[in-house]
PDB file of N, CA and C in Angstrom:
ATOM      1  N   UNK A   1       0.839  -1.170   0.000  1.00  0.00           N
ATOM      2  CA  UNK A   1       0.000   0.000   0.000  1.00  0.00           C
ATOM      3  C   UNK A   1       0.891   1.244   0.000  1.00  0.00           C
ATOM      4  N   UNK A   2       0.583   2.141  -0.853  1.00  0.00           N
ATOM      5  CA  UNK A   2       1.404   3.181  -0.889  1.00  0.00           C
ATOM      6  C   UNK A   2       0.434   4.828  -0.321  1.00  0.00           C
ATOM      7  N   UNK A   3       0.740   4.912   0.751  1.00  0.00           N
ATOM      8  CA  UNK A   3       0.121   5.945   1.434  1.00  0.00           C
ATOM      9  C   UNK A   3       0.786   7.297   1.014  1.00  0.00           C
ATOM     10  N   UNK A   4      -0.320   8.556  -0.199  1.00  0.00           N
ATOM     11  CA  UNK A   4       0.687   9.352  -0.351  1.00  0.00           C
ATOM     12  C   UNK A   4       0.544  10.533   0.738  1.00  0.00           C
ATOM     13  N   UNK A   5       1.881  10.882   1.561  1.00  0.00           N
ATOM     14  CA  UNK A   5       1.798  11.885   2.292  1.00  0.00           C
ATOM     15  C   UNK A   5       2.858  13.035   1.623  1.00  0.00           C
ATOM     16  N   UNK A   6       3.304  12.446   0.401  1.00  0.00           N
ATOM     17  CA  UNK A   6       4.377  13.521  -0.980  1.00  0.00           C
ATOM     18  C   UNK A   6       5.840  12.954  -0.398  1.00  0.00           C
ATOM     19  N   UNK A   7       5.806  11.642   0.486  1.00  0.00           N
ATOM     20  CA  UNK A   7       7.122  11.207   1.184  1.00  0.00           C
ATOM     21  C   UNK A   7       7.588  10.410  -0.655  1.00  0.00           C
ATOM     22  N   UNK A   8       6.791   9.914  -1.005  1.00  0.00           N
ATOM     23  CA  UNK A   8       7.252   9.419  -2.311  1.00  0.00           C
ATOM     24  C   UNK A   8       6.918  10.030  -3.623  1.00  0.00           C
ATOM     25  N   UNK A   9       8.688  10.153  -3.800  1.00  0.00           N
ATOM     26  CA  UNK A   9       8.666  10.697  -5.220  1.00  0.00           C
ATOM     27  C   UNK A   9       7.566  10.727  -6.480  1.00  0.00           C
ATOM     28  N   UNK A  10       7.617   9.360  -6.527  1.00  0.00           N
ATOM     29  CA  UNK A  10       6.563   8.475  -7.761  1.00  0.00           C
ATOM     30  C   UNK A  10       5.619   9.061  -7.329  1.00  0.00           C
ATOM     31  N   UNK A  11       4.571   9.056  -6.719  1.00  0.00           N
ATOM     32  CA  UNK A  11       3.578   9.767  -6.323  1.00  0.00           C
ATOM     33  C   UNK A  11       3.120  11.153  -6.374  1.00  0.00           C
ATOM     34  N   UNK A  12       4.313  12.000  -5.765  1.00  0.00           N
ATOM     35  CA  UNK A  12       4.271  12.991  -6.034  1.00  0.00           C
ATOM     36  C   UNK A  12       4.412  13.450  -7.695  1.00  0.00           C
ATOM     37  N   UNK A  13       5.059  12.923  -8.068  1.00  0.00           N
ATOM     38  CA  UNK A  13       4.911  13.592  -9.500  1.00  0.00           C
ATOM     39  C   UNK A  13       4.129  12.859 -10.638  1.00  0.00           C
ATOM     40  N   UNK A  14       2.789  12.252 -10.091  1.00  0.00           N
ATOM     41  CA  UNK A  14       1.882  11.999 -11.005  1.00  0.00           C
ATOM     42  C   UNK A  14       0.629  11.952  -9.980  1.00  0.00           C
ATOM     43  N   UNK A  15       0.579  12.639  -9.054  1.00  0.00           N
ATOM     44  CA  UNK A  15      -0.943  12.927  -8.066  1.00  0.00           C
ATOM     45  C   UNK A  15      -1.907  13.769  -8.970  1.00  0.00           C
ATOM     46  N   UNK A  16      -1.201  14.778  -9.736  1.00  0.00           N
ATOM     47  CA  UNK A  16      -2.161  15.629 -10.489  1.00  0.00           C
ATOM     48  C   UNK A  16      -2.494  15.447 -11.829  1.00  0.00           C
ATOM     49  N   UNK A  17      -1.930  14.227 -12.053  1.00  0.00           N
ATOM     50  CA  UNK A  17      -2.310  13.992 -13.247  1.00  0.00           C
ATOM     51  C   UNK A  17      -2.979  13.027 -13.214  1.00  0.00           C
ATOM     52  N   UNK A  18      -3.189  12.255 -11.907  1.00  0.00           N
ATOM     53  CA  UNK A  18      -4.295  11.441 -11.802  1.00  0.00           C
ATOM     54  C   UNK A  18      -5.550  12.189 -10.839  1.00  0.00           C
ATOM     55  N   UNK A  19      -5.455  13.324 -10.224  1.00  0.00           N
ATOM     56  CA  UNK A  19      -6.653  14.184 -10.405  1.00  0.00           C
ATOM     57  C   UNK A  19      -6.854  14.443 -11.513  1.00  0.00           C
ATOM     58  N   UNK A  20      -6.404  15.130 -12.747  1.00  0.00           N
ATOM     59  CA  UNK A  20      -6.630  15.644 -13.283  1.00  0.00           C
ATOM     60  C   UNK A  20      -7.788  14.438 -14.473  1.00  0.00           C
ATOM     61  N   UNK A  21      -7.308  13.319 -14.225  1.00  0.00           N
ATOM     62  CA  UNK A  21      -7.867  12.171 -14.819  1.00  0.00           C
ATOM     63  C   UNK A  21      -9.032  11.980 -14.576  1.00  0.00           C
ATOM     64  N   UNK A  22      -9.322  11.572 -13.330  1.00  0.00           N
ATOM     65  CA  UNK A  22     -10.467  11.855 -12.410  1.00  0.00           C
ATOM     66  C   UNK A  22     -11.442  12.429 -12.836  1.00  0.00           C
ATOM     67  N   UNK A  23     -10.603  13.956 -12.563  1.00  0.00           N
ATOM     68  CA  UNK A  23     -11.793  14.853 -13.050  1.00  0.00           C
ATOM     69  C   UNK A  23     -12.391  14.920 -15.184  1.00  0.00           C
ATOM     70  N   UNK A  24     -11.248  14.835 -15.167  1.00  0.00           N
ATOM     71  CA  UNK A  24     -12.137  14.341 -16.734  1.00  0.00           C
ATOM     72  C   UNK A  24     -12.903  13.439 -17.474  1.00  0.00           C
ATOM     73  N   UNK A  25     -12.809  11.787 -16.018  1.00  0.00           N
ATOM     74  CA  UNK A  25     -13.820  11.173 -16.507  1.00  0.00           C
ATOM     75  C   UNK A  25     -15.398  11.294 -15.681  1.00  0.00           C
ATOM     76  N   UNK A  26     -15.119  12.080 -14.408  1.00  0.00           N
ATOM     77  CA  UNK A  26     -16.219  11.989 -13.239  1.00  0.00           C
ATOM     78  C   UNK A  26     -16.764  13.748 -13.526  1.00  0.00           C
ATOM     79  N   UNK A  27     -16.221  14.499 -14.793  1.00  0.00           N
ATOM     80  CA  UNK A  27     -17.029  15.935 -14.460  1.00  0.00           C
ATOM     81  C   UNK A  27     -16.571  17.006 -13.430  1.00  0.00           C
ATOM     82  N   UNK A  28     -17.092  16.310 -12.104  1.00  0.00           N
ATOM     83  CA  UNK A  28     -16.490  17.291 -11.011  1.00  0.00           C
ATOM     84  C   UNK A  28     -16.694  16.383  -9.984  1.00  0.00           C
ATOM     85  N   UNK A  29     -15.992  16.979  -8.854  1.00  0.00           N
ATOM     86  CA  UNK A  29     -15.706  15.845  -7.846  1.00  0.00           C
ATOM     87  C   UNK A  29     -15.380  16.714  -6.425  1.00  0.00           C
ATOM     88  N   UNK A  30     -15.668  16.124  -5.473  1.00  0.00           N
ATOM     89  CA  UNK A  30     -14.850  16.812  -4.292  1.00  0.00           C
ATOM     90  C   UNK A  30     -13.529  16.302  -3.581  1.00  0.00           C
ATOM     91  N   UNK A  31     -13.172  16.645  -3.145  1.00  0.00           N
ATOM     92  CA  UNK A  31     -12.229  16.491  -2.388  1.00  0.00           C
ATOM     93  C   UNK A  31     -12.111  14.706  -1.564  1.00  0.00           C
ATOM     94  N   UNK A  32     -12.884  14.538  -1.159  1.00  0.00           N
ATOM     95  CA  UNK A  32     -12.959  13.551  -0.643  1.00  0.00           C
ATOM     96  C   UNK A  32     -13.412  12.350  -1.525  1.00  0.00           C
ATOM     97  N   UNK A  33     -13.864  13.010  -2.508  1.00  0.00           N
ATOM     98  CA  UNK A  33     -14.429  11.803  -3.562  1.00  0.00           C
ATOM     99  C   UNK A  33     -12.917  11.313  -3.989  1.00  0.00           C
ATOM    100  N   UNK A  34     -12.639  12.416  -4.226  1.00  0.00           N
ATOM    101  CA  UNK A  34     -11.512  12.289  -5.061  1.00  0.00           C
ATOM    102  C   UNK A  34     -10.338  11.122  -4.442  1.00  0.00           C
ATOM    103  N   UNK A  35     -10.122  10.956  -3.313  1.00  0.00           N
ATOM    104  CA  UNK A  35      -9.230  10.323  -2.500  1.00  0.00           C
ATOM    105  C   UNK A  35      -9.783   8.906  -2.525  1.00  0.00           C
ATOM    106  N   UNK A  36     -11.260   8.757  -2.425  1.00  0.00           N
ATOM    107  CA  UNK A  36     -11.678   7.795  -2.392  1.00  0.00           C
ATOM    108  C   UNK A  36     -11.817   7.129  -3.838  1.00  0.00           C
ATOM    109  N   UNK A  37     -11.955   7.890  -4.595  1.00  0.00           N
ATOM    110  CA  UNK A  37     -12.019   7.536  -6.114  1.00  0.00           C
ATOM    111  C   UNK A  37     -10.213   6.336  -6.173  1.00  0.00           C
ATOM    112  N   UNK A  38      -9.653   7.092  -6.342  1.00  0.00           N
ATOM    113  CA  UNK A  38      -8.002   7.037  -6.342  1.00  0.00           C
ATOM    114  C   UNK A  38      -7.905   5.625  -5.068  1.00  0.00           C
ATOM    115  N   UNK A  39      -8.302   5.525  -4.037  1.00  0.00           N
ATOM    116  CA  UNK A  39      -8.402   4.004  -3.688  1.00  0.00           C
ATOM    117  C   UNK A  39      -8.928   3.062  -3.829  1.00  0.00           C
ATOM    118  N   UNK A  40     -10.022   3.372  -4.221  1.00  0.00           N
ATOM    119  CA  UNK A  40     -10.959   2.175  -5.157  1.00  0.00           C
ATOM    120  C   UNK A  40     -10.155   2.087  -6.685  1.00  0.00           C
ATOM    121  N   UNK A  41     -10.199   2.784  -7.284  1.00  0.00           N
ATOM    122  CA  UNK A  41      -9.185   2.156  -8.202  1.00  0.00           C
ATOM    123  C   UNK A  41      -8.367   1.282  -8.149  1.00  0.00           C
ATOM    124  N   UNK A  42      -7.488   1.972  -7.252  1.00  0.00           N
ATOM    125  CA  UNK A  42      -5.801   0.940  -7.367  1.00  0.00           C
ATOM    126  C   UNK A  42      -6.437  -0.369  -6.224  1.00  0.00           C
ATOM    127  N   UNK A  43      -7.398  -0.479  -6.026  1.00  0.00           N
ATOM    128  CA  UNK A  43      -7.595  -1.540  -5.211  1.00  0.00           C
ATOM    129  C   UNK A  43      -6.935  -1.596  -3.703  1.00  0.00           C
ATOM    130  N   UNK A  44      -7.014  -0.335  -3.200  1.00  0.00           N
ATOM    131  CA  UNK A  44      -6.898   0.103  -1.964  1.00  0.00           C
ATOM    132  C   UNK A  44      -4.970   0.332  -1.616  1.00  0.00           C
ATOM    133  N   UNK A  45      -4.694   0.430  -3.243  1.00  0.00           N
ATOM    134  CA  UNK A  45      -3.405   0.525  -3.266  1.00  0.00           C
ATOM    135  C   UNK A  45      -2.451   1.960  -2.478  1.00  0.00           C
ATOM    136  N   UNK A  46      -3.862   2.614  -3.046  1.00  0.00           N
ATOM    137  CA  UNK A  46      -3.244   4.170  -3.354  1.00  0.00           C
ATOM    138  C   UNK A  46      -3.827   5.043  -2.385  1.00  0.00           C
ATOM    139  N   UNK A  47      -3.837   5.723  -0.787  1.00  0.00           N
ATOM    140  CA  UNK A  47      -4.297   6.338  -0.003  1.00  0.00           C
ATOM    141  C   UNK A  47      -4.024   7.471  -0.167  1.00  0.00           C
ATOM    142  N   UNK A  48      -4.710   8.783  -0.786  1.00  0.00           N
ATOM    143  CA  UNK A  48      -4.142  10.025  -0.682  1.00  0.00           C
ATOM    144  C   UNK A  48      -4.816  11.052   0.441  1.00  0.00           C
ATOM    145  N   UNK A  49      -3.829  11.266   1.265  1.00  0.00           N
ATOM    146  CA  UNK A  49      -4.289  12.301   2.367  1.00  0.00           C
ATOM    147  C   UNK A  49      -4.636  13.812   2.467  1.00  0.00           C
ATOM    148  N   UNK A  50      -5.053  13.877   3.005  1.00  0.00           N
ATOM    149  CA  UNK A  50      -5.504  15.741   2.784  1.00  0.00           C
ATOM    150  C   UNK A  50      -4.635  16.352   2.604  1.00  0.00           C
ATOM    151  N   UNK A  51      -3.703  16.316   3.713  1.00  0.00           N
ATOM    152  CA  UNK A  51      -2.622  17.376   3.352  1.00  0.00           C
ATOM    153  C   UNK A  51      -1.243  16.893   1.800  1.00  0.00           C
ATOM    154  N   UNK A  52      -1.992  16.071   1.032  1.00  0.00           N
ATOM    155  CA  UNK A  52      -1.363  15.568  -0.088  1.00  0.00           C
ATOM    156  C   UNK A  52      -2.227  16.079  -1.141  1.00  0.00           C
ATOM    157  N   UNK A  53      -3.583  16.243  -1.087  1.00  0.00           N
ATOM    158  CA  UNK A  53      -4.793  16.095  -2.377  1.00  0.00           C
ATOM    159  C   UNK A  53      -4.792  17.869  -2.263  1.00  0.00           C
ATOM    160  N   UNK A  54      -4.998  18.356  -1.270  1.00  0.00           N
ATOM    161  CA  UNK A  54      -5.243  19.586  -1.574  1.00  0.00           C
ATOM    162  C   UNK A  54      -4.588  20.855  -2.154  1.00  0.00           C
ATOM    163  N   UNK A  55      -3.101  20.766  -1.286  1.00  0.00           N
ATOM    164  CA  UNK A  55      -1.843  21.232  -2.140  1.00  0.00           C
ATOM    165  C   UNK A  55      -2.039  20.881  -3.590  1.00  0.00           C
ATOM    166  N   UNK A  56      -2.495  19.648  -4.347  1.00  0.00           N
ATOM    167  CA  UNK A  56      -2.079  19.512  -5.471  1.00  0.00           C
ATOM    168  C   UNK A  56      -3.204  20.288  -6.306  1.00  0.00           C
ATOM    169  N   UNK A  57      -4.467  20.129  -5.169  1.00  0.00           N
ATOM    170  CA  UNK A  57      -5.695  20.618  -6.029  1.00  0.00           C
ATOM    171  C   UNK A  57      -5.411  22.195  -6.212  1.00  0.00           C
ATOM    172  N   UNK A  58      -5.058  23.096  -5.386  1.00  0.00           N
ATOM    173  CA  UNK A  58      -4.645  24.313  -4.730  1.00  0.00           C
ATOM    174  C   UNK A  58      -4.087  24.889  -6.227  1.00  0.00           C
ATOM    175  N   UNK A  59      -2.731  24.254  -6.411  1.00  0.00           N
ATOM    176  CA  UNK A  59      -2.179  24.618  -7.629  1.00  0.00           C
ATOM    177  C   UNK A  59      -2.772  24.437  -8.691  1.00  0.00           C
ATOM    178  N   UNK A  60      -3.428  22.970  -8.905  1.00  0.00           N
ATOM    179  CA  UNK A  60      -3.631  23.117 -10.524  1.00  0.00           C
ATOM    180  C   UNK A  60      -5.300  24.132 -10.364  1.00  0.00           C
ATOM    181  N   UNK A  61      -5.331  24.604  -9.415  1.00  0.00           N
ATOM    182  CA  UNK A  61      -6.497  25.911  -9.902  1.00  0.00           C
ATOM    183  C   UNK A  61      -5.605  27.083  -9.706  1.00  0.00           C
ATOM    184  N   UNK A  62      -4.754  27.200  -9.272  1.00  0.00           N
ATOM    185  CA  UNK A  62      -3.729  28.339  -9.724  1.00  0.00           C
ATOM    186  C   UNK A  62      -3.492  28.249 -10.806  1.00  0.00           C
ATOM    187  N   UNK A  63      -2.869  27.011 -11.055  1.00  0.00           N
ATOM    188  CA  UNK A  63      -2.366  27.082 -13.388  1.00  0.00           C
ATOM    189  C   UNK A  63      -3.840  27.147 -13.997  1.00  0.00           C
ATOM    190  N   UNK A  64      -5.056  27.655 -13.415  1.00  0.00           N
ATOM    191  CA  UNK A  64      -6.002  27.547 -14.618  1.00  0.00           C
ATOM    192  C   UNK A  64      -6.749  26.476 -15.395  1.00  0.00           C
ATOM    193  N   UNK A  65      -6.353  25.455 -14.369  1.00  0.00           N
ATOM    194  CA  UNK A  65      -6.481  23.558 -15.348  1.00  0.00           C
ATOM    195  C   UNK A  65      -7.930  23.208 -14.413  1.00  0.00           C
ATOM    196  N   UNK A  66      -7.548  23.640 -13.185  1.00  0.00           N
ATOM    197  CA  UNK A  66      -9.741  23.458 -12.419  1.00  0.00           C
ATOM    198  C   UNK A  66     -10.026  24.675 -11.900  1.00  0.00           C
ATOM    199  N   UNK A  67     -11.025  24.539 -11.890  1.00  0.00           N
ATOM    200  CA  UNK A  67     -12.139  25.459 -11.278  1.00  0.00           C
ATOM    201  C   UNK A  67     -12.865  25.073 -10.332  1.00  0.00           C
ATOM    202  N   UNK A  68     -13.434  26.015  -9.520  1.00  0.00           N
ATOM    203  CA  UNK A  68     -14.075  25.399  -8.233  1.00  0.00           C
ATOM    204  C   UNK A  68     -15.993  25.788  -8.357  1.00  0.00           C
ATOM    205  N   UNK A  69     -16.883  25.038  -7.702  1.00  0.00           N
ATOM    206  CA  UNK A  69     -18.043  25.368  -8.016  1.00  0.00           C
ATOM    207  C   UNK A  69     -18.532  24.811  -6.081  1.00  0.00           C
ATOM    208  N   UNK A  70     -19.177  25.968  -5.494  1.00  0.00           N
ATOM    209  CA  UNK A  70     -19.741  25.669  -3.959  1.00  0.00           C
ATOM    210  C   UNK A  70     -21.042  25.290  -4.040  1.00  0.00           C
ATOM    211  N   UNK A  71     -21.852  24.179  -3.858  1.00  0.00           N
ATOM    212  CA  UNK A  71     -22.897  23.637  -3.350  1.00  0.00           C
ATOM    213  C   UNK A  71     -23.604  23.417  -2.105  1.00  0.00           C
ATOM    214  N   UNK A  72     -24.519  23.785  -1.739  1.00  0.00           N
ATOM    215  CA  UNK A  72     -25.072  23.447  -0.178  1.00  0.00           C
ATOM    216  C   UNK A  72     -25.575  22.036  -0.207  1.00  0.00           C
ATOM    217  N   UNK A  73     -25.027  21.397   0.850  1.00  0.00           N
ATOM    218  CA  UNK A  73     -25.630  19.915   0.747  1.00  0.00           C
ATOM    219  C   UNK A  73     -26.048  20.046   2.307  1.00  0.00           C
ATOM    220  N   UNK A  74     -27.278  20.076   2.543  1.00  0.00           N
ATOM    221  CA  UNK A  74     -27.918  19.558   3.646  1.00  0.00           C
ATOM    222  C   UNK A  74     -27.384  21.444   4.315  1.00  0.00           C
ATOM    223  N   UNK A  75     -26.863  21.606   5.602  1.00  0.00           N
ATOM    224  CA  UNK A  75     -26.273  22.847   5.990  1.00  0.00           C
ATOM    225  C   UNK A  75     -24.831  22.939   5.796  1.00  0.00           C
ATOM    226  N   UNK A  76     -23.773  22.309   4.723  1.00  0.00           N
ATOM    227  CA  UNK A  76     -22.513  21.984   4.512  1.00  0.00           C
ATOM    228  C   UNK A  76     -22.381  22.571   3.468  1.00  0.00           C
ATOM    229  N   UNK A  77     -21.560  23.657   3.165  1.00  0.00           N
ATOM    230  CA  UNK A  77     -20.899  24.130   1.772  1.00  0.00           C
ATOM    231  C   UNK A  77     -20.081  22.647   1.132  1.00  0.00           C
ATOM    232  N   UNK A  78     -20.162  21.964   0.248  1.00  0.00           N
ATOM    233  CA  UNK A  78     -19.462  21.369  -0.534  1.00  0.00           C
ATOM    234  C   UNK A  78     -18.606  21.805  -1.785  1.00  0.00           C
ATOM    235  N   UNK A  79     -17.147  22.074  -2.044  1.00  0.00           N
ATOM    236  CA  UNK A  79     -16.688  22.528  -2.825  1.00  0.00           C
ATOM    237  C   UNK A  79     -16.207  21.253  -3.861  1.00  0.00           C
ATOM    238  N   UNK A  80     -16.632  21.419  -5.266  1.00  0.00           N
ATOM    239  CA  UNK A  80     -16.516  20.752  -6.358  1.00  0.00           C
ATOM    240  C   UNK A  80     -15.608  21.208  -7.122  1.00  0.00           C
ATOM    241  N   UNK A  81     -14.836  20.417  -7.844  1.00  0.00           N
ATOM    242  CA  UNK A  81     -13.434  20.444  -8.577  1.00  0.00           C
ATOM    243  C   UNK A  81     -13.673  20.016  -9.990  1.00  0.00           C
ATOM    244  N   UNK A  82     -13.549  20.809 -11.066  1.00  0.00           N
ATOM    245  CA  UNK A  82     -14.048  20.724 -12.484  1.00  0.00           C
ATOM    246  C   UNK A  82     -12.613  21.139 -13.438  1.00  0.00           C
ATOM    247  N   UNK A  83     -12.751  20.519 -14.483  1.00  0.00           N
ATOM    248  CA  UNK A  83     -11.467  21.170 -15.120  1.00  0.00           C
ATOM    249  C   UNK A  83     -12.103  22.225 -15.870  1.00  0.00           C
ATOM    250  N   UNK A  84     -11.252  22.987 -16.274  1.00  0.00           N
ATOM    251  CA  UNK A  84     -11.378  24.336 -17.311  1.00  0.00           C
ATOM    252  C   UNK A  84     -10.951  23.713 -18.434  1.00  0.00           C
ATOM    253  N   UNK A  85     -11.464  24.244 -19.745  1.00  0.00           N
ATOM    254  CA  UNK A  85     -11.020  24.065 -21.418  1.00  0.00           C
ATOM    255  C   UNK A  85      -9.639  23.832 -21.385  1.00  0.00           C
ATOM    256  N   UNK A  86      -8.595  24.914 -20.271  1.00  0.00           N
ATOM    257  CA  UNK A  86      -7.472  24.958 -20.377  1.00  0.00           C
ATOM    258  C   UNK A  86      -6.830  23.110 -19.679  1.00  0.00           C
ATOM    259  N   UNK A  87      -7.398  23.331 -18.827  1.00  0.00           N
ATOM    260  CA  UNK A  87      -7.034  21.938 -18.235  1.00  0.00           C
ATOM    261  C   UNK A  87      -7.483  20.308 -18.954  1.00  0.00           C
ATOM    262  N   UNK A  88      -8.827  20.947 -19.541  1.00  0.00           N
ATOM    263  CA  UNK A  88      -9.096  19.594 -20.551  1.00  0.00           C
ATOM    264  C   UNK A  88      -7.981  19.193 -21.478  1.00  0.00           C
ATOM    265  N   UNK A  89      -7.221  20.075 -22.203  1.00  0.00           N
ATOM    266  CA  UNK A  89      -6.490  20.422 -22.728  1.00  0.00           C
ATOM    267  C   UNK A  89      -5.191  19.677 -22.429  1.00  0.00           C
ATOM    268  N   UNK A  90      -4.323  20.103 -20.971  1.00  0.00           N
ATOM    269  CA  UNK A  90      -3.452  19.537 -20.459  1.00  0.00           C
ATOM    270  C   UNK A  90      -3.645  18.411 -20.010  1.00  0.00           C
ATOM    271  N   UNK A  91      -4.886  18.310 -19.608  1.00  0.00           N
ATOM    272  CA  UNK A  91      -5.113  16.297 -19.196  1.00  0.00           C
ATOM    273  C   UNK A  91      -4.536  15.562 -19.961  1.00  0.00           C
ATOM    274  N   UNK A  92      -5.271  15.739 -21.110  1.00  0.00           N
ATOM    275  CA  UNK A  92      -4.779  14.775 -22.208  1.00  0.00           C
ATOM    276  C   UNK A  92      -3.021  14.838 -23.179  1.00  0.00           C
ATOM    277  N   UNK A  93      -2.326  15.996 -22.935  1.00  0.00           N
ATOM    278  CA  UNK A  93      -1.276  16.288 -23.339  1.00  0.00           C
ATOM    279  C   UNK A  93      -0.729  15.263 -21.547  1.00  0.00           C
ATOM    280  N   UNK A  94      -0.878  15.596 -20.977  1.00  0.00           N
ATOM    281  CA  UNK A  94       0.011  14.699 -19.607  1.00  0.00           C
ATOM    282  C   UNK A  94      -0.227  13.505 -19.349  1.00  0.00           C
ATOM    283  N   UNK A  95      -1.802  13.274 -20.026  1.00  0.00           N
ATOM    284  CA  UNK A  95      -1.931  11.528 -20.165  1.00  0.00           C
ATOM    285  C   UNK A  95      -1.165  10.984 -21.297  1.00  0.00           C
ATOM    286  N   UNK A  96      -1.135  11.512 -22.115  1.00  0.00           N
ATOM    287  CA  UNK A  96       0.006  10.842 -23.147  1.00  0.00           C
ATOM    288  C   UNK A  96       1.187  11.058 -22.860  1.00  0.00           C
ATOM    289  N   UNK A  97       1.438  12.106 -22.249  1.00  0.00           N
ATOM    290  CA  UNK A  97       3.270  11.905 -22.127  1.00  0.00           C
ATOM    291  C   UNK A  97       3.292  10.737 -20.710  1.00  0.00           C
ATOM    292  N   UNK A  98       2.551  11.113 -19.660  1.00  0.00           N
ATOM    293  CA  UNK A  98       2.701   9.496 -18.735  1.00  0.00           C
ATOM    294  C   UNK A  98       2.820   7.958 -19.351  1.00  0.00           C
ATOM    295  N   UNK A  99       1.800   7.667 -20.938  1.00  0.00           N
ATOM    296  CA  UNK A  99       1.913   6.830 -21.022  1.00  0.00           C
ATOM    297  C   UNK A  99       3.701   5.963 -21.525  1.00  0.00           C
ATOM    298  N   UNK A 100       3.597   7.320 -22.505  1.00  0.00           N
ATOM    299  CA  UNK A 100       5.119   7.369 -23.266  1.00  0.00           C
ATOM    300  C   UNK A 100       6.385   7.017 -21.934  1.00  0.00           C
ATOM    301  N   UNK A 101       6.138   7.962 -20.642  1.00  0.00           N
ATOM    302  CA  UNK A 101       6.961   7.923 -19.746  1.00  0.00           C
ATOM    303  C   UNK A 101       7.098   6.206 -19.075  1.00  0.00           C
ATOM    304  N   UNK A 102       5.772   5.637 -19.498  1.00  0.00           N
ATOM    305  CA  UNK A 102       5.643   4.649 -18.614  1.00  0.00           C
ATOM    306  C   UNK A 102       6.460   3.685 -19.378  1.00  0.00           C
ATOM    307  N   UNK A 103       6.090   3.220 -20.821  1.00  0.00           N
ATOM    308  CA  UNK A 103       6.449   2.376 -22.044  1.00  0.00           C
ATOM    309  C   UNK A 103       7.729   2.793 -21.747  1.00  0.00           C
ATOM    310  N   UNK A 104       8.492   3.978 -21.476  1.00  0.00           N
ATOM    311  CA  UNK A 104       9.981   3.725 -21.509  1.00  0.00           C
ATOM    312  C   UNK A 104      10.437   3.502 -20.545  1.00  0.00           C
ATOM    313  N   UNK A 105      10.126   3.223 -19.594  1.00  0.00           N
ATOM    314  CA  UNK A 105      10.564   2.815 -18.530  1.00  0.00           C
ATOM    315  C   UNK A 105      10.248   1.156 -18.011  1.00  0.00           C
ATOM    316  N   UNK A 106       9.300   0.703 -19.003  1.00  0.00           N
ATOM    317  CA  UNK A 106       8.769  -0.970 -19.124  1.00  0.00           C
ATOM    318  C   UNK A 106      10.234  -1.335 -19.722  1.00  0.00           C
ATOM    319  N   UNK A 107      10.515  -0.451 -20.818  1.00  0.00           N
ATOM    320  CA  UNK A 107      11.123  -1.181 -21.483  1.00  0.00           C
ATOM    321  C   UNK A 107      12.989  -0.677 -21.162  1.00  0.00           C
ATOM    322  N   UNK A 108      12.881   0.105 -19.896  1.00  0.00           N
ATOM    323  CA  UNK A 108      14.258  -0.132 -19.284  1.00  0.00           C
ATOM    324  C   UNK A 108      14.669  -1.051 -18.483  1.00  0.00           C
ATOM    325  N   UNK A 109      13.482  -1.369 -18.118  1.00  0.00           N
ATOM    326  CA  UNK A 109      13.438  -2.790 -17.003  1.00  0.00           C
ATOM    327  C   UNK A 109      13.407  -3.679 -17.132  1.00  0.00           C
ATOM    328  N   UNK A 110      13.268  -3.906 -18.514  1.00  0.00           N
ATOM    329  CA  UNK A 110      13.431  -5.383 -18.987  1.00  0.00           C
ATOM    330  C   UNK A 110      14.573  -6.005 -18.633  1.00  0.00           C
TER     331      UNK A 110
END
């Protein structure tokens, strides 16, 4: 199980590009979905913690790649995480270079 608290490299430098994934196949998402999304996936591989998900979320709405949208659920502000045109954009330019990154690195390990 790889618990990310940004102690690992690997992790850290593909957390936002698997938000960013996320959010382009789920629309918009919160915060907590999001963590939970990302462990159900990897099959309870992948734990991302608050003080790991939010920093990353923080920035990529600084670069312009999400946007935020506030909902009242019950008496609870819920804040939702959406990509922008700009970020649709970079998803898919960083999902292809991950894959490329990955294939060369399959094939250093051989």
């Amino acid at each position: 199980m790889y618990i990310c608290s940004m102690q690992s490299e690997l992790i850290k430098g593909t957390l936002s590009v698997l938000i960013l994934k996320l959010l382009k196949e789920h629309k918009k998402m919160y915060g907590y979905q999001i963590t939970q999304m990302l462990k159900e996936q990897s099959n309870g591989e992948l734990m991302v913690r608050e003080g790991s998900l939010y920093p990353a979320l923080f920035k990529l709405k600084d670069d312009e790649l999400v946007e935020t949208e506030e909902e009242m659920i019950g008496k609870r502000v819920r804040r939702y995480y959406r990509l922008t045109p700009k970020g649709e954009i970079e998803t898919q330019r960083r999902i292809t270079e991950i894959h490329s990154f990955i294939s060369l690195l399959q094939t250093l390990f051989k």
